[in-house]
PDB file of N, CA and C in Angstrom:
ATOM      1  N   UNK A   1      23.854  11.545   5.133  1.00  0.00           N
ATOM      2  CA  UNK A   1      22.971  11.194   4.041  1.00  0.00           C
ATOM      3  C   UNK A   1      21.853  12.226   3.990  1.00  0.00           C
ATOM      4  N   UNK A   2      21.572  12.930   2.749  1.00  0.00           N
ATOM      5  CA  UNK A   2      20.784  13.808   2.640  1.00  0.00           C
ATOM      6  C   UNK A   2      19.344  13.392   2.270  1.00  0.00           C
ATOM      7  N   UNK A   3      18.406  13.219   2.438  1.00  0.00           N
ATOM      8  CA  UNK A   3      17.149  12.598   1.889  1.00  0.00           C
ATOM      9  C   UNK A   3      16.042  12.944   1.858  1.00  0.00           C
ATOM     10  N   UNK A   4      16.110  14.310   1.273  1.00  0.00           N
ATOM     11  CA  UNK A   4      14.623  15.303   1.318  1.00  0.00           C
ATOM     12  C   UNK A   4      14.391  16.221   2.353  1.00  0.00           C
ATOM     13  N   UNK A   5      13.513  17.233   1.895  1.00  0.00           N
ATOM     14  CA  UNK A   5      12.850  17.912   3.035  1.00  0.00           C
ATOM     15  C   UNK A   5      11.357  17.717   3.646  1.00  0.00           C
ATOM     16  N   UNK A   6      12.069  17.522   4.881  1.00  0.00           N
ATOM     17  CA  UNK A   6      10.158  17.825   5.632  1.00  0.00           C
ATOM     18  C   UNK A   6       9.871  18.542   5.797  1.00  0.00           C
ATOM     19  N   UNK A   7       8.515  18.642   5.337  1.00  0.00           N
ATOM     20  CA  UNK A   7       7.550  20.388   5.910  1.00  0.00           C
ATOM     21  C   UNK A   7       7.899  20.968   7.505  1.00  0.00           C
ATOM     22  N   UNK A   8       8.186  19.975   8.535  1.00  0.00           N
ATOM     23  CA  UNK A   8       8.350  20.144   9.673  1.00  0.00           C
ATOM     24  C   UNK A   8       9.491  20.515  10.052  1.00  0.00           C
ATOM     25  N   UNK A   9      10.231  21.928  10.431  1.00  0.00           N
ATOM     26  CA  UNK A   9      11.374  22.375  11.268  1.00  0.00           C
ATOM     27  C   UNK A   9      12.336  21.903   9.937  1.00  0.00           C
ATOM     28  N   UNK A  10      11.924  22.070   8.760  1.00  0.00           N
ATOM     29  CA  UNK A  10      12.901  21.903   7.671  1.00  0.00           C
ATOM     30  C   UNK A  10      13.563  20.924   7.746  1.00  0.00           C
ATOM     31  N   UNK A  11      13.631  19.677   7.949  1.00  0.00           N
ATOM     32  CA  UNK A  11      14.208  18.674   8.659  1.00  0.00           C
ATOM     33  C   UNK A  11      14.526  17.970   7.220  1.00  0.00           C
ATOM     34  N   UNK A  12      15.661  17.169   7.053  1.00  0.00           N
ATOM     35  CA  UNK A  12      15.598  16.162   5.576  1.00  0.00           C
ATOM     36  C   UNK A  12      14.954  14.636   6.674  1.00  0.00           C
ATOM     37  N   UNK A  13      13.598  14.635   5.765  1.00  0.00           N
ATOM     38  CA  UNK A  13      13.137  12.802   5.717  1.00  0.00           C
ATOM     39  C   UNK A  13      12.548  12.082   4.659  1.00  0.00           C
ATOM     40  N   UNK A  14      12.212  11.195   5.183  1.00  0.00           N
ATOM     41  CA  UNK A  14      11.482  10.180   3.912  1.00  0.00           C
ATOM     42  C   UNK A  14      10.944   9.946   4.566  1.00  0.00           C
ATOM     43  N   UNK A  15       9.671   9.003   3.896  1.00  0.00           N
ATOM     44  CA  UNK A  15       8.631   8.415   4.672  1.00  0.00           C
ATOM     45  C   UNK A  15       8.490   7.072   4.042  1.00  0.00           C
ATOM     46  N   UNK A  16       8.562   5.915   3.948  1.00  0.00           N
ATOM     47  CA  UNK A  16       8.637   4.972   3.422  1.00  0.00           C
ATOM     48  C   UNK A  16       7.705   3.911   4.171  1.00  0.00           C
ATOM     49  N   UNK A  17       7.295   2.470   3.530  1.00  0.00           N
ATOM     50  CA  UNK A  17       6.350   1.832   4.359  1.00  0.00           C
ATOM     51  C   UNK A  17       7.637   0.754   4.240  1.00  0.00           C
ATOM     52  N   UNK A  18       7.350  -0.199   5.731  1.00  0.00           N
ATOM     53  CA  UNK A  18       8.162  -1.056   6.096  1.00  0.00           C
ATOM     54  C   UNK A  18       6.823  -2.458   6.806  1.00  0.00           C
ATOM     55  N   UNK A  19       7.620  -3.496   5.984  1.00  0.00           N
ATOM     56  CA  UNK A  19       6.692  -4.877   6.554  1.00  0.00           C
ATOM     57  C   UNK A  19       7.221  -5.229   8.074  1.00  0.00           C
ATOM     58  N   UNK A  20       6.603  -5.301   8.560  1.00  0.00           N
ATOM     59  CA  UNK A  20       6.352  -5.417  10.196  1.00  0.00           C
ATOM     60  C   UNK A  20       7.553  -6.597  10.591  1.00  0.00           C
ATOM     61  N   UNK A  21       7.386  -7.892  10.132  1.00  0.00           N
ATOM     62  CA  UNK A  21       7.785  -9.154   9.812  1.00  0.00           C
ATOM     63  C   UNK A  21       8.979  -9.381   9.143  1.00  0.00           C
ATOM     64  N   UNK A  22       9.378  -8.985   7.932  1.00  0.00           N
ATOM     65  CA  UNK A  22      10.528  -9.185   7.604  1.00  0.00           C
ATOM     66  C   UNK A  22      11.592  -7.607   7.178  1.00  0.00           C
ATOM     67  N   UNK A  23      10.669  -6.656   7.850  1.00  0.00           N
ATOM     68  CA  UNK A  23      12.006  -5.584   8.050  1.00  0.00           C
ATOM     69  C   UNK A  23      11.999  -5.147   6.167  1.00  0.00           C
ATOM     70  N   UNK A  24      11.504  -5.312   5.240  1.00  0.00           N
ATOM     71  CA  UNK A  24      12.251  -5.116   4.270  1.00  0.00           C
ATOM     72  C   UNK A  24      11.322  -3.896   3.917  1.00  0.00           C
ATOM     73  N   UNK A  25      11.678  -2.657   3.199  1.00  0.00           N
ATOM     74  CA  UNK A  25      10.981  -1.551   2.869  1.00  0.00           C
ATOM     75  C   UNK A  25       9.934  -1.704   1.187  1.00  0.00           C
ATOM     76  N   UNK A  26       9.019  -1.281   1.162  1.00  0.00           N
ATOM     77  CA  UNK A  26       8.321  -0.965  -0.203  1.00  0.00           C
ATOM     78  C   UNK A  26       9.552  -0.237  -1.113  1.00  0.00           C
ATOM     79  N   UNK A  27       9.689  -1.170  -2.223  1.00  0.00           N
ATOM     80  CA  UNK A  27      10.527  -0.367  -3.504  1.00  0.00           C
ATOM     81  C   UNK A  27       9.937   0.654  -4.260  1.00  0.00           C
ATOM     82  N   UNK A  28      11.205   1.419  -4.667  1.00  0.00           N
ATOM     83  CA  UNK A  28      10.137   2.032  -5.901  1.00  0.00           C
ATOM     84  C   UNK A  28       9.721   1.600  -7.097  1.00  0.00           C
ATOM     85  N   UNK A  29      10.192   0.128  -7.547  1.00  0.00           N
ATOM     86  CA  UNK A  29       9.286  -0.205  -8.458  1.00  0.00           C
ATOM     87  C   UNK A  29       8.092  -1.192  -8.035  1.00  0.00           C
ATOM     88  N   UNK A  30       8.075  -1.222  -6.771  1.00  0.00           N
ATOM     89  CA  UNK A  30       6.840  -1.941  -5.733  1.00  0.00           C
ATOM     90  C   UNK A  30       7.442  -3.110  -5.467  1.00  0.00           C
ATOM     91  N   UNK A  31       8.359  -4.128  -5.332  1.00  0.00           N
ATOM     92  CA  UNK A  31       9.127  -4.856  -4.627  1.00  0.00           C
ATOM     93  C   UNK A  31       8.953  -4.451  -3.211  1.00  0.00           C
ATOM     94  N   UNK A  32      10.006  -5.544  -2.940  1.00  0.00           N
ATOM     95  CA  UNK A  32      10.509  -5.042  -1.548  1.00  0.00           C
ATOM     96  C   UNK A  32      12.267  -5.004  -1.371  1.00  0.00           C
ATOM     97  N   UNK A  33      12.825  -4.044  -0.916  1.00  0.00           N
ATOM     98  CA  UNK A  33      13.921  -4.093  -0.636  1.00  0.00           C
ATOM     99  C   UNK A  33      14.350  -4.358   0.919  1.00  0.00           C
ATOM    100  N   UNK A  34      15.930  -4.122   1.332  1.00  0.00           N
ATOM    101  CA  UNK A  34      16.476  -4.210   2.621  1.00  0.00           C
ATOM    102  C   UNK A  34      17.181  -2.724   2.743  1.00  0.00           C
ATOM    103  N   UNK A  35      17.304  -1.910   2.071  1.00  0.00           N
ATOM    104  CA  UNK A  35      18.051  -0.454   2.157  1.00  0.00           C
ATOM    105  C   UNK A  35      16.703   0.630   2.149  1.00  0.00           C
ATOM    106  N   UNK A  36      16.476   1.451   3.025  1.00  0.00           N
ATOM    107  CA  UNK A  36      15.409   2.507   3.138  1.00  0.00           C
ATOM    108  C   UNK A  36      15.911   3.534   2.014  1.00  0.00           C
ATOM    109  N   UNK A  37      17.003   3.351   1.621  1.00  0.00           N
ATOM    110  CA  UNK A  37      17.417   4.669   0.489  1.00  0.00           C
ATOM    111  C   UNK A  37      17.143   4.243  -0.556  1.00  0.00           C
ATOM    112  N   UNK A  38      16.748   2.980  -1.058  1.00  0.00           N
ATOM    113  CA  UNK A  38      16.130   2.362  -2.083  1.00  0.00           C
ATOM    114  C   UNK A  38      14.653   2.448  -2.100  1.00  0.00           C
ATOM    115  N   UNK A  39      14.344   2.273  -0.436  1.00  0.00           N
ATOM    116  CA  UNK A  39      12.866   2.625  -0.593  1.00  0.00           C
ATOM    117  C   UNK A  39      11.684   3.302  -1.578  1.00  0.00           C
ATOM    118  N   UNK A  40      10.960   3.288  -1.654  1.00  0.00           N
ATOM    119  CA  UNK A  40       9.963   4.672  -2.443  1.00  0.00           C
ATOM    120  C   UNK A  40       9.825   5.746  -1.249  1.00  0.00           C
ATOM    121  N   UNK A  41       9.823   6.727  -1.768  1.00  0.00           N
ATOM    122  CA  UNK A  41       9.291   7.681  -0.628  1.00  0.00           C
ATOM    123  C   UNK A  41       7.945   8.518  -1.229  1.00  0.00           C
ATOM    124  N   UNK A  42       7.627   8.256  -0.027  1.00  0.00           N
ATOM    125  CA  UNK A  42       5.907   9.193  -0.204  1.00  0.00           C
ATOM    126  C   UNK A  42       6.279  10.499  -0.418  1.00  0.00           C
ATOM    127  N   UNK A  43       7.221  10.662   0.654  1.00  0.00           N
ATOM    128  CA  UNK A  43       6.931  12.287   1.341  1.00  0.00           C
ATOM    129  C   UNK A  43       5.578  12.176   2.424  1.00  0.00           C
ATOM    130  N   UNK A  44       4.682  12.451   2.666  1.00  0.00           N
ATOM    131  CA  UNK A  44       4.078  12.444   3.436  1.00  0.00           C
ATOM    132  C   UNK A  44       3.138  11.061   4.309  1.00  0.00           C
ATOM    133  N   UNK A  45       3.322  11.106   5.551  1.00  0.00           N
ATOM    134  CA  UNK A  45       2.629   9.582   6.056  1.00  0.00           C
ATOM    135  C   UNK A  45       1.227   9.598   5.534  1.00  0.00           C
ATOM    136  N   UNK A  46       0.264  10.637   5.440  1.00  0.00           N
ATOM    137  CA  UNK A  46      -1.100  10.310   5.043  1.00  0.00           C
ATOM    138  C   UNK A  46      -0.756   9.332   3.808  1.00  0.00           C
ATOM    139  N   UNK A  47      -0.172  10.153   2.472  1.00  0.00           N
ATOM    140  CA  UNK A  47       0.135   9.073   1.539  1.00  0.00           C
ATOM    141  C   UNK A  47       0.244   7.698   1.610  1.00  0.00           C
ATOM    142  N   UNK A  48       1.137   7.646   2.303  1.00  0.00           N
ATOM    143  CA  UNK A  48       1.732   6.456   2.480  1.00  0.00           C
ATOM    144  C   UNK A  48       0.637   5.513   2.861  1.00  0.00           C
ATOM    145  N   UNK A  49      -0.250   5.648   4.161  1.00  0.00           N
ATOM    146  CA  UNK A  49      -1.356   5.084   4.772  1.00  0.00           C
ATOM    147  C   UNK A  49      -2.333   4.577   3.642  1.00  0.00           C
ATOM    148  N   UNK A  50      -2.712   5.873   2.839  1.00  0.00           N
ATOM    149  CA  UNK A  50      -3.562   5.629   1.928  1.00  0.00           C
ATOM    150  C   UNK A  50      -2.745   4.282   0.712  1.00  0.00           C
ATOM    151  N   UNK A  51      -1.818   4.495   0.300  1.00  0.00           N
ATOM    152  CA  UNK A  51      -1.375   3.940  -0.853  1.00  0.00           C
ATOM    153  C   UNK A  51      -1.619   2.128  -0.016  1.00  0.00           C
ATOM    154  N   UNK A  52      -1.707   2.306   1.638  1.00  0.00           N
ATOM    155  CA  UNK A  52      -1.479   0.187   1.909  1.00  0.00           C
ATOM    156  C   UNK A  52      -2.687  -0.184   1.881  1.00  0.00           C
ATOM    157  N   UNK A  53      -3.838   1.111   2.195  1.00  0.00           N
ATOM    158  CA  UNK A  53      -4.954   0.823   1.987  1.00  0.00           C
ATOM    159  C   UNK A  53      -4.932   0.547   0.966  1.00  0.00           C
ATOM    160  N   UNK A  54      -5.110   1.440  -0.291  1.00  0.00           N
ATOM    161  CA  UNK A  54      -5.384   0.739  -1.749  1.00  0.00           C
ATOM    162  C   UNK A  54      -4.971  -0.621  -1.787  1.00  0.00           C
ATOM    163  N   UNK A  55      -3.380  -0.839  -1.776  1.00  0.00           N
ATOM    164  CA  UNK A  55      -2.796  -1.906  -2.528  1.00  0.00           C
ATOM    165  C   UNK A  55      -3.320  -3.079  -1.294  1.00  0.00           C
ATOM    166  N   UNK A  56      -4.222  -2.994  -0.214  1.00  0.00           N
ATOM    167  CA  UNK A  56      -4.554  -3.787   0.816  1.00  0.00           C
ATOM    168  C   UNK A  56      -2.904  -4.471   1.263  1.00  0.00           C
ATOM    169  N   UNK A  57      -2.299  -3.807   1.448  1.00  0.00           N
ATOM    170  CA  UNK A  57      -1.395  -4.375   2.393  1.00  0.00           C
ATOM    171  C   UNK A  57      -1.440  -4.271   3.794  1.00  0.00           C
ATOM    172  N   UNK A  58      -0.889  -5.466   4.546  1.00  0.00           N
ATOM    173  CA  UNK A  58      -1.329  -5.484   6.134  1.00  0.00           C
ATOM    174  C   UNK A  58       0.253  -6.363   6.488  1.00  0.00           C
ATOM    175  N   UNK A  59       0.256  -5.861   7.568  1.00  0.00           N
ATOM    176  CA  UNK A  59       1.659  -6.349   8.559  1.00  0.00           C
ATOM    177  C   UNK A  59       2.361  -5.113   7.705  1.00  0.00           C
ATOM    178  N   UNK A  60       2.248  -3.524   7.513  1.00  0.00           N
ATOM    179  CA  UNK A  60       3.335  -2.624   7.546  1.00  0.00           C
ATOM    180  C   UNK A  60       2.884  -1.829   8.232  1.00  0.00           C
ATOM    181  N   UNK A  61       4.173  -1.011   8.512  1.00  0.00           N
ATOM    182  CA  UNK A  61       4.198   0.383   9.239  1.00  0.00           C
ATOM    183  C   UNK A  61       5.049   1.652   8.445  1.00  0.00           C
ATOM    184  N   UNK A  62       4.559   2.678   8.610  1.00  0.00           N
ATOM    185  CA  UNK A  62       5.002   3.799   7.950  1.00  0.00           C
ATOM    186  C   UNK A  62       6.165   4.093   9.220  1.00  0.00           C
ATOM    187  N   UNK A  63       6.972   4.357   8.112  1.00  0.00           N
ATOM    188  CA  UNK A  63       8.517   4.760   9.042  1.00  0.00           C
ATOM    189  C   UNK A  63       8.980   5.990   8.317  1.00  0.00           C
ATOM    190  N   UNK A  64       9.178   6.844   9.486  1.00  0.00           N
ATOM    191  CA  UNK A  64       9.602   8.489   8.875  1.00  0.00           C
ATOM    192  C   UNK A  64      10.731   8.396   9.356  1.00  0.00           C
ATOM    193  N   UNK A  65      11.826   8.719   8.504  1.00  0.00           N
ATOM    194  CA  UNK A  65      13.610   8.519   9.053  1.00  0.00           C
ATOM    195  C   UNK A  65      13.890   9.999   8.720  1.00  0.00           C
ATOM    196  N   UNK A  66      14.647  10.444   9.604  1.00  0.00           N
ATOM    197  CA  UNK A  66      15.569  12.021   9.380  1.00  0.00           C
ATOM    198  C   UNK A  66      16.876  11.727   8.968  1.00  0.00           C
ATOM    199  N   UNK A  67      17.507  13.084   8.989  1.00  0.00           N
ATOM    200  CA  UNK A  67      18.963  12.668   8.977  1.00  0.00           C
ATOM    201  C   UNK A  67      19.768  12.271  10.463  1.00  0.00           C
ATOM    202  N   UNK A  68      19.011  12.140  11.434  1.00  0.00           N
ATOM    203  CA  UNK A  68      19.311  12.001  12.825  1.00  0.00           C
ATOM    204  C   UNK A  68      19.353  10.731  13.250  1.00  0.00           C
ATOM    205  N   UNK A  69      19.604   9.625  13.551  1.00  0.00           N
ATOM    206  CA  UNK A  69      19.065   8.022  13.319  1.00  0.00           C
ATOM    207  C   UNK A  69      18.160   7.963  14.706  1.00  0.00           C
ATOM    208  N   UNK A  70      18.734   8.880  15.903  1.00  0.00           N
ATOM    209  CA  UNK A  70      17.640   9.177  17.188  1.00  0.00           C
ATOM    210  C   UNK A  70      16.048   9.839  17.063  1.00  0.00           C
ATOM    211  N   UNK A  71      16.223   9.974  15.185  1.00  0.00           N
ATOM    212  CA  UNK A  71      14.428  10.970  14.982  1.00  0.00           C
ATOM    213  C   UNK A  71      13.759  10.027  14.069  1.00  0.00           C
ATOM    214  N   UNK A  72      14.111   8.382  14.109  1.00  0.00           N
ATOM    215  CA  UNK A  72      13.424   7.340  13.357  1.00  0.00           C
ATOM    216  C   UNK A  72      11.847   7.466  14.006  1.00  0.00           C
ATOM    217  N   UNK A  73      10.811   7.654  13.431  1.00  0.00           N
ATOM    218  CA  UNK A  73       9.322   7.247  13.691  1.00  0.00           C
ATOM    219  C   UNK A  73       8.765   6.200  13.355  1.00  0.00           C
ATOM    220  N   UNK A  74       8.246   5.308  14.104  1.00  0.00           N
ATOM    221  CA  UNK A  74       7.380   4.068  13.326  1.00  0.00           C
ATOM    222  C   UNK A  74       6.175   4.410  13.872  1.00  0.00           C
ATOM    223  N   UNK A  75       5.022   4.081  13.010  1.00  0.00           N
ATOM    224  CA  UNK A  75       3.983   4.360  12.824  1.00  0.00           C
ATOM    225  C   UNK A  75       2.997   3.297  12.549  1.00  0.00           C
ATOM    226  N   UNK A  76       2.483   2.245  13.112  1.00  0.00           N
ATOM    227  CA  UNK A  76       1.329   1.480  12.745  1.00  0.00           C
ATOM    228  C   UNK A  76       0.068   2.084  12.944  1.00  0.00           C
ATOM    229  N   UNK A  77      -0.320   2.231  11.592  1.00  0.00           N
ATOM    230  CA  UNK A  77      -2.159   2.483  11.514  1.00  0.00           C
ATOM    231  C   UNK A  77      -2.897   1.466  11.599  1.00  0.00           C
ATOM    232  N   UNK A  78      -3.378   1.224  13.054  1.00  0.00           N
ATOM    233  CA  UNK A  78      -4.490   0.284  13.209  1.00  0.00           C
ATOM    234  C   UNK A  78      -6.248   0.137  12.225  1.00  0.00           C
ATOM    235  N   UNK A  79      -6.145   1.659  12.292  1.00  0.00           N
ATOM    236  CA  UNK A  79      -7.299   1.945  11.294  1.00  0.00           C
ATOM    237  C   UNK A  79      -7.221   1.649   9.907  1.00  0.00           C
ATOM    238  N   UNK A  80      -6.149   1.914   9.401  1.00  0.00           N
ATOM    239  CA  UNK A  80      -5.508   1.020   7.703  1.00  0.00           C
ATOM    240  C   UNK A  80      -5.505  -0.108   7.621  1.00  0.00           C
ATOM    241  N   UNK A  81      -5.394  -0.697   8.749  1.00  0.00           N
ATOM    242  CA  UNK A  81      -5.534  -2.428   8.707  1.00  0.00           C
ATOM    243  C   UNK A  81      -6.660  -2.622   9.145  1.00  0.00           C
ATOM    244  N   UNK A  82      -7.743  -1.825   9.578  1.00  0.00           N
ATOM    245  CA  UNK A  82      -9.508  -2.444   9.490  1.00  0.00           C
ATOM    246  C   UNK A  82      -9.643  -2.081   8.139  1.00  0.00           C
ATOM    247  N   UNK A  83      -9.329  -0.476   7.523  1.00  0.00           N
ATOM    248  CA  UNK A  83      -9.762  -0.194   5.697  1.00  0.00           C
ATOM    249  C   UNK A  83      -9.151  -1.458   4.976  1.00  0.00           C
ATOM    250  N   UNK A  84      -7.877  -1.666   5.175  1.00  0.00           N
ATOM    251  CA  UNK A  84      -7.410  -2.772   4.171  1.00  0.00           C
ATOM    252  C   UNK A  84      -8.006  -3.756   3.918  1.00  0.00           C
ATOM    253  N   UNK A  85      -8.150  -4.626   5.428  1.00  0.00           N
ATOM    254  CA  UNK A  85      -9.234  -5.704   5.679  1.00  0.00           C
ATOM    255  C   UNK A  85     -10.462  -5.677   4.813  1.00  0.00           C
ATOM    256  N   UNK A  86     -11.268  -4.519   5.427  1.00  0.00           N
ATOM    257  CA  UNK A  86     -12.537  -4.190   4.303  1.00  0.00           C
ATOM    258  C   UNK A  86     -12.262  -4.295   3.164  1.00  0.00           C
ATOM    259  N   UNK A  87     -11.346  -3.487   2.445  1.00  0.00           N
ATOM    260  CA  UNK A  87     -11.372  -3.482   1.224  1.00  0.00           C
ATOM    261  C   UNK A  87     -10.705  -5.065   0.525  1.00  0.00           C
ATOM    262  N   UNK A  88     -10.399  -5.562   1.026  1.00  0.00           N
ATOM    263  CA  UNK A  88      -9.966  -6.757   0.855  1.00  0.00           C
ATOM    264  C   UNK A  88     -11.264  -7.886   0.276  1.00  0.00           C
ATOM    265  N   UNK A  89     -12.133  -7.483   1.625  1.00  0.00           N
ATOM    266  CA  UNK A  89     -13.658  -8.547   1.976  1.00  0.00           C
ATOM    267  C   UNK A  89     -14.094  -7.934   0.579  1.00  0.00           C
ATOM    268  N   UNK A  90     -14.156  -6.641   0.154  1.00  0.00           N
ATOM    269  CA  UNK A  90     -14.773  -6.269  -0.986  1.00  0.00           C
ATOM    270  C   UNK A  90     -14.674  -6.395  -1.906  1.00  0.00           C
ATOM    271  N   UNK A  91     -13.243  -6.467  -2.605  1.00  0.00           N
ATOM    272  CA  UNK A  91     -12.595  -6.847  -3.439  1.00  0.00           C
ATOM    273  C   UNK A  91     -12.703  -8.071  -3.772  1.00  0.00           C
ATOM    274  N   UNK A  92     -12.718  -9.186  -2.998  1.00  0.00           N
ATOM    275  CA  UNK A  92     -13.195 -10.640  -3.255  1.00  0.00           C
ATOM    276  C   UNK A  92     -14.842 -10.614  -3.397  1.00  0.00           C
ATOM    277  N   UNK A  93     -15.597 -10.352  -2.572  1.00  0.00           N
ATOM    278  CA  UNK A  93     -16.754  -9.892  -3.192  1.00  0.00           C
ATOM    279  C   UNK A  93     -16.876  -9.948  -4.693  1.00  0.00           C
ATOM    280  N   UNK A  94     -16.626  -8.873  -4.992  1.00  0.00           N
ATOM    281  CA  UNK A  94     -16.446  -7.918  -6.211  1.00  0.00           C
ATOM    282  C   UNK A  94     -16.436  -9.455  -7.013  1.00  0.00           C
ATOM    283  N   UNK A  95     -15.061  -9.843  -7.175  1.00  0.00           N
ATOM    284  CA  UNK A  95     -14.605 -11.005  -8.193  1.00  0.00           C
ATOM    285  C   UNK A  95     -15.442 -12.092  -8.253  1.00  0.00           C
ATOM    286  N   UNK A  96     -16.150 -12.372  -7.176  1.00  0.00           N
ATOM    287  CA  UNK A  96     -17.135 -13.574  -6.806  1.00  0.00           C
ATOM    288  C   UNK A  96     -18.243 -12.814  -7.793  1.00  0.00           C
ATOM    289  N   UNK A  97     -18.882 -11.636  -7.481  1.00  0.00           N
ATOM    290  CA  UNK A  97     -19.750 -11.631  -8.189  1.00  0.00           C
ATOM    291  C   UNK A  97     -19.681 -11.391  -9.821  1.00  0.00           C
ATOM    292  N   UNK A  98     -18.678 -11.414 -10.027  1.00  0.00           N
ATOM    293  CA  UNK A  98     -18.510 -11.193 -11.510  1.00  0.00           C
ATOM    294  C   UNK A  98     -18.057 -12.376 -12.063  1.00  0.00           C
ATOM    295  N   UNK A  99     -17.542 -13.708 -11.488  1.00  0.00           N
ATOM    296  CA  UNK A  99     -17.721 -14.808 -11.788  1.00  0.00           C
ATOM    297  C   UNK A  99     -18.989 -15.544 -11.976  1.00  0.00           C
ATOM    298  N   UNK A 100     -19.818 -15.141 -11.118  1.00  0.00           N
ATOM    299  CA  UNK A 100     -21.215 -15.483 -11.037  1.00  0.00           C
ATOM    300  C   UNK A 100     -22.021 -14.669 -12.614  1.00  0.00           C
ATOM    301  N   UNK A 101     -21.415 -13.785 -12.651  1.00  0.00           N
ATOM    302  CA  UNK A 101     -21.908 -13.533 -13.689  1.00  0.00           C
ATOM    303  C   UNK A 101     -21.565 -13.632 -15.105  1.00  0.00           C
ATOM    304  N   UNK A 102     -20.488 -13.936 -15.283  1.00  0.00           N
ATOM    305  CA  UNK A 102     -19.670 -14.106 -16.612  1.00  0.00           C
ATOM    306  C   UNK A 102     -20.333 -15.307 -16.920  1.00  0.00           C
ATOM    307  N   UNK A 103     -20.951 -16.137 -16.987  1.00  0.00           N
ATOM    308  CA  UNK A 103     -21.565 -17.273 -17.815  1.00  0.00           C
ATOM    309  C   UNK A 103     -22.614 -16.903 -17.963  1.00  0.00           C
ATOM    310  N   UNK A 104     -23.415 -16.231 -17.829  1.00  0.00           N
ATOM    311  CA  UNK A 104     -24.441 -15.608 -17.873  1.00  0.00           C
ATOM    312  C   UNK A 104     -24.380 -14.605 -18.761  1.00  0.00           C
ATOM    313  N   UNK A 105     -23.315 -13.770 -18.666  1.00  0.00           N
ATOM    314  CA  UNK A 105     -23.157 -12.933 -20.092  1.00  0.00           C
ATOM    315  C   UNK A 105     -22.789 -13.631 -21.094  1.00  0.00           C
ATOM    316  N   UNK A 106     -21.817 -14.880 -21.364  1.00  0.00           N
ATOM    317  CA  UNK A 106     -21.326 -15.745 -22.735  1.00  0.00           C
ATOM    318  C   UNK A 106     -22.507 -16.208 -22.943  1.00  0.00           C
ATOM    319  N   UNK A 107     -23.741 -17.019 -22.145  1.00  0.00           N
ATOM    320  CA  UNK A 107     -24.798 -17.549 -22.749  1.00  0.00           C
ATOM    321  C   UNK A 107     -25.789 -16.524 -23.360  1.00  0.00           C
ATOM    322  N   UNK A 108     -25.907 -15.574 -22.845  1.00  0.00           N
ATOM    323  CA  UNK A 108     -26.577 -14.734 -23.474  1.00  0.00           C
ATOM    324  C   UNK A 108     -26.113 -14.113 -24.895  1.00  0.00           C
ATOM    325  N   UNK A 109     -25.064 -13.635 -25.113  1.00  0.00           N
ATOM    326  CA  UNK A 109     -24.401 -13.163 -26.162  1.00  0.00           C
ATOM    327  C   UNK A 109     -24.806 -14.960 -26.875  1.00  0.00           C
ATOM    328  N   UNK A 110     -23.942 -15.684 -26.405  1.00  0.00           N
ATOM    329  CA  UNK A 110     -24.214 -17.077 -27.539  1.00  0.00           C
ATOM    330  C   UNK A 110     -25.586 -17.180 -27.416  1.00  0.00           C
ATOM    331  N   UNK A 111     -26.807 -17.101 -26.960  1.00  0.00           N
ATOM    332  CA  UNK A 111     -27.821 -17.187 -27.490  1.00  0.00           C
ATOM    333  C   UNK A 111     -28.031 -16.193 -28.702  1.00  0.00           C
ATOM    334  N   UNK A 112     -27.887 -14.934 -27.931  1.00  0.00           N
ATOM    335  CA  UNK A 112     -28.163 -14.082 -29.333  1.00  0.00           C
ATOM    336  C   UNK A 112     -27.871 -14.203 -30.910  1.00  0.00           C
ATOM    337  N   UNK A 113     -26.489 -14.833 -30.972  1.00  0.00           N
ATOM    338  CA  UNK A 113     -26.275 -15.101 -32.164  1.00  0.00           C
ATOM    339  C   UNK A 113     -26.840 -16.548 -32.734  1.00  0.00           C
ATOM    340  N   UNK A 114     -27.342 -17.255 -31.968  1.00  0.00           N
ATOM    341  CA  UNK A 114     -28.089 -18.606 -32.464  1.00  0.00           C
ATOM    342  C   UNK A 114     -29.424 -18.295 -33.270  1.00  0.00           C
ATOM    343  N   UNK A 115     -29.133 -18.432 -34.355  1.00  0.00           N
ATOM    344  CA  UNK A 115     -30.704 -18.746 -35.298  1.00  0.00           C
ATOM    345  C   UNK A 115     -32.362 -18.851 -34.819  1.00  0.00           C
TER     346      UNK A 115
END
């Protein structure tokens, strides 16, 4: 199975993120699948790290597969799962305070237009 090139020793890999728990890989239309050749591939693990931060996903690991099945890498970023976390706490934040504030903007606008 042929599946890209790595910058490293010209090697064909992918880099794909995998849930810790049920084994199944990130799709490429953002699902989850059970086949790594269905996977999405980054190409590179920084990517990958960054993209679980964004989407705050936690319980994955970045898995770099070759064409060798003895050159599989798994990779848990402990540090992506404190960013995720954070960004998580923030993100709810975020929504809390803009709930807090959305009645506060309709009364105001509906005052304004009151006589």
């Amino acid at each position: 199975m042929r599946i890209g090139t790595g910058p490293a020793y010209n090697e064909p890999v992918i880099v794909v993120v995998q849930q810790t728990k049920t084994r199944l890989f990130l799709g490429k239309a953002g699902g989850w699948v059970s086949d790594a050749v269905e996977a999405r591939d980054f190409r590179r693990a920084a990517d990958a790290v960054a993209y679980c931060t964004v989407e705050c996903l936690v319980d994955v690991r970045v898995v770099i597969i070759s064409d060798d099945p003895s050159q599989v890498v798994y990779f848990c970023p402990e540090s992506s799962r404190q960013e995720t976390l954070r960004a998580r706490k923030l993100r709810r934040k975020n929504r809390e305070l803009q709930k807090k504030q959305m009645p506060k903007t309709e009364v105001q606008a509906g005052g304004a237009n009151t006589p």
